[in-house]
Protein backbone atom coordinates (compact mmCIF):
# COMPACT_ATOMS: atom_id res chain seq x y z
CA UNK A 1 0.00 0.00 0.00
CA UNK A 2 1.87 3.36 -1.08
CA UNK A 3 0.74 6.49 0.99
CA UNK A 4 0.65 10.04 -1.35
CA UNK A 5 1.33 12.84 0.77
CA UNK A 6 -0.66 15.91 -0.68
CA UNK A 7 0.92 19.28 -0.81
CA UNK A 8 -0.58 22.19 0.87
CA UNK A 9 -2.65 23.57 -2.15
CA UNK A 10 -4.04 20.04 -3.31
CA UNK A 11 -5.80 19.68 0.02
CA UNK A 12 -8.70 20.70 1.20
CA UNK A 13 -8.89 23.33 3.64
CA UNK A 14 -8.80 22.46 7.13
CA UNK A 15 -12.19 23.66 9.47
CA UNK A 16 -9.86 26.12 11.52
CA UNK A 17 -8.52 27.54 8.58
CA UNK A 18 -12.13 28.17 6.85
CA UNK A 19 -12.78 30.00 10.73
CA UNK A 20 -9.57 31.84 10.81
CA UNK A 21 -10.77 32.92 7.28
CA UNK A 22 -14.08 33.76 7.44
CA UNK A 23 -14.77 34.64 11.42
CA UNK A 24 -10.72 35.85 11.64
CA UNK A 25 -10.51 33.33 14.56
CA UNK A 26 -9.43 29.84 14.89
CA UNK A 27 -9.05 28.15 17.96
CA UNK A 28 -7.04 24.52 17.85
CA UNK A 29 -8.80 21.61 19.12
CA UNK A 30 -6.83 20.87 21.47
CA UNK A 31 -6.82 24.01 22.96
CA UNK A 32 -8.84 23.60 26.51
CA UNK A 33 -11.55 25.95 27.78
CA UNK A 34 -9.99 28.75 30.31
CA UNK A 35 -12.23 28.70 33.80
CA UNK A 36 -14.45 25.92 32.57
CA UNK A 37 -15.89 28.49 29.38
CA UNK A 38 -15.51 28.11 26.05
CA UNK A 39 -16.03 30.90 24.56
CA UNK A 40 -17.30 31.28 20.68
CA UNK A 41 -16.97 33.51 18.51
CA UNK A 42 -19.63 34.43 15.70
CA UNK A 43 -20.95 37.02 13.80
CA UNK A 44 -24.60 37.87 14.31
CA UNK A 45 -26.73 39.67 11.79
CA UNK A 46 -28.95 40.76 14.57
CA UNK A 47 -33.00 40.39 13.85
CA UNK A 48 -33.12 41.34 10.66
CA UNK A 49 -32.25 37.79 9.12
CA UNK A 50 -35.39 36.75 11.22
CA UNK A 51 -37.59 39.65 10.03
CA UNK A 52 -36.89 38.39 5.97
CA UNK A 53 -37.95 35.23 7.03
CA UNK A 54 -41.38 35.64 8.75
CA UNK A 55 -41.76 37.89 5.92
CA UNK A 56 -41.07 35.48 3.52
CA UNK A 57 -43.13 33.09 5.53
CA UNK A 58 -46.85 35.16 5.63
CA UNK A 59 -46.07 36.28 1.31
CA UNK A 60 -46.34 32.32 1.07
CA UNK A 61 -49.20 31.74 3.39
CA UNK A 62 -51.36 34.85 1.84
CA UNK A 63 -50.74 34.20 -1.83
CA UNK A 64 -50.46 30.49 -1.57
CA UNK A 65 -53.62 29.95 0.61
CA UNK A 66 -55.58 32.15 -1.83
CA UNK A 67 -54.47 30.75 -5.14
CA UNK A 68 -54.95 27.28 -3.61
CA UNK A 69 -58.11 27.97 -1.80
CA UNK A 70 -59.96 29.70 -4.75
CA UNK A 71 -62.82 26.93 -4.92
CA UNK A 72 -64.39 28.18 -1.77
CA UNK A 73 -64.71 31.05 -3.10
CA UNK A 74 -66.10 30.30 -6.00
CA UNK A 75 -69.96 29.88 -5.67
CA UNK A 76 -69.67 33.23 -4.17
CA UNK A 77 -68.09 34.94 -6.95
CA UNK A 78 -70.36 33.47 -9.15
CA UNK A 79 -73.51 34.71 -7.23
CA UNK A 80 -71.60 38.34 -7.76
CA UNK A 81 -70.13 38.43 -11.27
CA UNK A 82 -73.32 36.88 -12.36
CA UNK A 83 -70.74 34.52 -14.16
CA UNK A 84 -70.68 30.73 -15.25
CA UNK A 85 -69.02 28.20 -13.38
CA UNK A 86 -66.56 27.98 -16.11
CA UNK A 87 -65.65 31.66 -16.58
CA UNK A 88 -65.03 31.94 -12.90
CA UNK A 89 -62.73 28.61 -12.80
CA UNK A 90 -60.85 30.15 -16.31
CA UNK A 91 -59.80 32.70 -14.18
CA UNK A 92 -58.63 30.68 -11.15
CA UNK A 93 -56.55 28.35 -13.57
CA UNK A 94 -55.42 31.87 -15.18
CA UNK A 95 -53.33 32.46 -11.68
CA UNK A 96 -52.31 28.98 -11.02
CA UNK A 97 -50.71 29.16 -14.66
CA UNK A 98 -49.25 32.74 -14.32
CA UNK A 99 -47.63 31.89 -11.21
CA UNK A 100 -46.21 28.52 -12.71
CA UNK A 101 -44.61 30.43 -15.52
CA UNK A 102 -43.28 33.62 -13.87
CA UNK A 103 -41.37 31.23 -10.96
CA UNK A 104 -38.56 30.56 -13.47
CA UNK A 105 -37.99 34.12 -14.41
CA UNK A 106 -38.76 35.45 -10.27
CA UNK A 107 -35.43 32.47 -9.33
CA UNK A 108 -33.09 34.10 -11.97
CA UNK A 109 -33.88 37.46 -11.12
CA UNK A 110 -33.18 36.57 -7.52
């Protein structure tokens, strides 16, 4: 069995030098905790991360739940337009469809 030793740049790079890196710190695992406390250290974006994402989170509910939800309202926009069933339902499948096609173009603008 022959062992290949890989130089430094072959390799991938080592977890404490994608910390020292990206955090700027990069504590050696065999380093032990002083007074019983390790102490970390991270970067915190604060509450805004958490803001995008219960954001994100009722845009999906709202929209989703009422292009999903559109046949219980349908007997009731019918009794309004003074439409058929089928004109009403046109409609519906109208914003199923649009949404289907403008998802490719909303992920490559994103």
């Amino acid at each position: 069995m022959k062992i290949q030793i890989m130089k430094s740049d072959e390799r991938k790079p080592l977890l404490c030098e994608k910390k020292k890196k990206y955090v700027g710190v990069c504590e050696s695992e065999n380093d032990e905790p002083k007074n019983g406390v390790i102490h970390a250290h991270r970067t915190s974006e604060g509450c805004s991360a958490w803001l995008v994402v219960a954001a994100s989170f009722l845009c999906i509910c709202v929209l989703d739940g009422t292009m999903y939800s559109f046949g219980c309202f349908l007997d009731p926009l019918m009794a309004e337009m003074k439409q058929s069933r089928g004109t009403i339902s046109s409609v519906g499948s109208l914003q199923v469809a649009l949404s289907a096609f403008v998802a490719p173009l909303a992920a490559w603008l994103v």
